[in-house]
C-alpha atoms as a PDB file:
ATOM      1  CA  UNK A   1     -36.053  -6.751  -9.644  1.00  0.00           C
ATOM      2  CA  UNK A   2     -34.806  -6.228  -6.474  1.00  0.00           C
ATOM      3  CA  UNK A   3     -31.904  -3.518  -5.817  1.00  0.00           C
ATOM      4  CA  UNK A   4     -28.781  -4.516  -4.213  1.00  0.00           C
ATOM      5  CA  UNK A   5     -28.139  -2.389  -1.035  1.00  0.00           C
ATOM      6  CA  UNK A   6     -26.040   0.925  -1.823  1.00  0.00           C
ATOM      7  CA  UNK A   7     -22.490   0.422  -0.011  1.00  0.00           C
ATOM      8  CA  UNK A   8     -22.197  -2.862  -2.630  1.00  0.00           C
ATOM      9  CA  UNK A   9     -23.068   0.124  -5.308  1.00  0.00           C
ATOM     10  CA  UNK A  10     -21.226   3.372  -6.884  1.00  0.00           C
ATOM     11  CA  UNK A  11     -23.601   5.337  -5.118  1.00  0.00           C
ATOM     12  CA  UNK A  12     -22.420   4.456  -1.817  1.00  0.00           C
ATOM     13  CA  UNK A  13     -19.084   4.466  -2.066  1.00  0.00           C
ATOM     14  CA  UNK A  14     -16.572   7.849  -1.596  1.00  0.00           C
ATOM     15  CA  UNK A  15     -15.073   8.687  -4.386  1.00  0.00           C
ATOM     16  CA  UNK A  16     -11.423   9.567  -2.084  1.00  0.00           C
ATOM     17  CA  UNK A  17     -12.232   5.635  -0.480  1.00  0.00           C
ATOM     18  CA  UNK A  18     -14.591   3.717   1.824  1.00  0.00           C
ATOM     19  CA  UNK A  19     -18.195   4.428   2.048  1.00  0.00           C
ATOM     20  CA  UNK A  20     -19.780   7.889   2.161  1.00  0.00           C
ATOM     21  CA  UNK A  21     -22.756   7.901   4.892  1.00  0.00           C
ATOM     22  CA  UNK A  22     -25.745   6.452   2.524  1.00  0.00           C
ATOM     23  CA  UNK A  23     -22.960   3.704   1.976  1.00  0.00           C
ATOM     24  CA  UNK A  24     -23.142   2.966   5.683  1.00  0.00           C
ATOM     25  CA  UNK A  25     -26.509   3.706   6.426  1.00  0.00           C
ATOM     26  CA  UNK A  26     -27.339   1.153   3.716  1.00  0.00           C
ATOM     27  CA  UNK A  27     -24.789  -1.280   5.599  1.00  0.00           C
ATOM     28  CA  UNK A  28     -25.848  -1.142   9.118  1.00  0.00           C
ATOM     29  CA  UNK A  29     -29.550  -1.653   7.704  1.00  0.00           C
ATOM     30  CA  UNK A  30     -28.575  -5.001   5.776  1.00  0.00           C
ATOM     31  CA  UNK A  31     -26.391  -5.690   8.821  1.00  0.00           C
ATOM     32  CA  UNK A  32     -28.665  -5.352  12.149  1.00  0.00           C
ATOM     33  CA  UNK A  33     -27.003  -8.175  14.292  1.00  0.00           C
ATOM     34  CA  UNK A  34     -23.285  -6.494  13.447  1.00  0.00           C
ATOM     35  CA  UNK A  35     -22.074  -3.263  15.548  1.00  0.00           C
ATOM     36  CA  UNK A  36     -22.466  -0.309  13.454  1.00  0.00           C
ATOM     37  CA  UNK A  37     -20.014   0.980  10.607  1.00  0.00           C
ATOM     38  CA  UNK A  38     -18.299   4.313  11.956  1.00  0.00           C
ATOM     39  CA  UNK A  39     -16.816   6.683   9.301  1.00  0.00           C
ATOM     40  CA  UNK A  40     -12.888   6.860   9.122  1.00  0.00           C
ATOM     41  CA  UNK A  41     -10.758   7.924  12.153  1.00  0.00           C
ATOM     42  CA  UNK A  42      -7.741   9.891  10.919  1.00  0.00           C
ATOM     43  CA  UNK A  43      -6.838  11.783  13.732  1.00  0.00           C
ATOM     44  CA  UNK A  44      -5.539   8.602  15.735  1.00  0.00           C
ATOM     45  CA  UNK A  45      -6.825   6.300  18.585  1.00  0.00           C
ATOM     46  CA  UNK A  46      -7.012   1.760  18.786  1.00  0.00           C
ATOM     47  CA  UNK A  47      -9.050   1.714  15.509  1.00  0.00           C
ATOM     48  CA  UNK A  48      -6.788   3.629  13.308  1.00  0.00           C
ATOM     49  CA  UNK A  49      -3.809   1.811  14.339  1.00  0.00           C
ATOM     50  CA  UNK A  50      -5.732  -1.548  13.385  1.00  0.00           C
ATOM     51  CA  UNK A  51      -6.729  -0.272  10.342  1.00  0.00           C
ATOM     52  CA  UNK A  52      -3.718   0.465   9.176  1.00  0.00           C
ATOM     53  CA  UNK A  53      -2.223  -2.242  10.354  1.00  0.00           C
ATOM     54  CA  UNK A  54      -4.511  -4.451   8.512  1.00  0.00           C
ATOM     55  CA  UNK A  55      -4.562  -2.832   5.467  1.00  0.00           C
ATOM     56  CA  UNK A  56      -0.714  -2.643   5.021  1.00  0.00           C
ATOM     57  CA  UNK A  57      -1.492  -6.542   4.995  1.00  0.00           C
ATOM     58  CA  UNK A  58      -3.468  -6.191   2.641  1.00  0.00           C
ATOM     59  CA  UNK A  59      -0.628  -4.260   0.429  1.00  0.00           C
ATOM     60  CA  UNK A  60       1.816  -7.022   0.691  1.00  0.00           C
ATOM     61  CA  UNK A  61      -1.205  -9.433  -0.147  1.00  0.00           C
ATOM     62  CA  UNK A  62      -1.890  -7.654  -3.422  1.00  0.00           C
ATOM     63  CA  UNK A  63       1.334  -5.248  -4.930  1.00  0.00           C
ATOM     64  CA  UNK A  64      -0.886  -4.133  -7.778  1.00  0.00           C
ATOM     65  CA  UNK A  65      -3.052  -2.630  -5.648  1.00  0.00           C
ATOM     66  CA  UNK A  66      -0.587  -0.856  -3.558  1.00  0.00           C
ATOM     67  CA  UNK A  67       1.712   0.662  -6.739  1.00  0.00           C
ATOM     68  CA  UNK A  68      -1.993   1.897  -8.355  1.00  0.00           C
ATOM     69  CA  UNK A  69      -2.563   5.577  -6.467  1.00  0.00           C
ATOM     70  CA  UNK A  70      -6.521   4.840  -7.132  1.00  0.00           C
ATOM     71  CA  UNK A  71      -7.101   1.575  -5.690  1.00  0.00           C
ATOM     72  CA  UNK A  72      -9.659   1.592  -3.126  1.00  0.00           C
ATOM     73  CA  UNK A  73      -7.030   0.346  -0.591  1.00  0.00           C
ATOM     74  CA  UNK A  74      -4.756   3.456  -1.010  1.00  0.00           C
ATOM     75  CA  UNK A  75      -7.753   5.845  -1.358  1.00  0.00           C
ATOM     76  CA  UNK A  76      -8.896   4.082   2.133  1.00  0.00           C
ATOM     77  CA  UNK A  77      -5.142   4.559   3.644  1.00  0.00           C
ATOM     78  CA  UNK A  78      -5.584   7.905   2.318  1.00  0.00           C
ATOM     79  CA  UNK A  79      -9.005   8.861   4.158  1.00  0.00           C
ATOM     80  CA  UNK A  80      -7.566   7.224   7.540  1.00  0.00           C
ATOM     81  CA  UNK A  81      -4.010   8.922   7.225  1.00  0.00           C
ATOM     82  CA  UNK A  82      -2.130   5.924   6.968  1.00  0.00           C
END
């Protein structure tokens, strides 16, 4: 039986959100045609902003997930310093 690649696993995800680097080393194998996953960017610059635009979206999309302090989405807006 085939394995499913490791970011879709436990063992490639960070347990304080998003993907660890086997998570996106696993990713960007499956993926060769897509630009390459880069880790978080907390210190600022365009792709922070859109993160964190996007995933504040994503709060008001899904309330649960935004009152719960370990969802992945706040443990992501955690990493990037949203």
């Amino acid at each position: 039986m085939a394995k499913t690649p490791a970011w879709t696993r436990k063992e490639g995800k960070s347990p304080s959100g998003g993907l660890n680097a086997k998570g996106r080393a696993s990713y960007n194998k499956a993926n060769p045609g897509k630009p390459g996953l880069k880790p978080p960017q907390p210190e600022g610059g365009p792709r922070k902003d859109s993160f964190c635009a996007r995933s504040a979206g994503q709060a008001k999309m899904f309330p649960e997930a935004a009152k719960n302090p370990n969802s992945r989405l706040n443990k992501a807006r955690r990493k990037w310093d949203c």
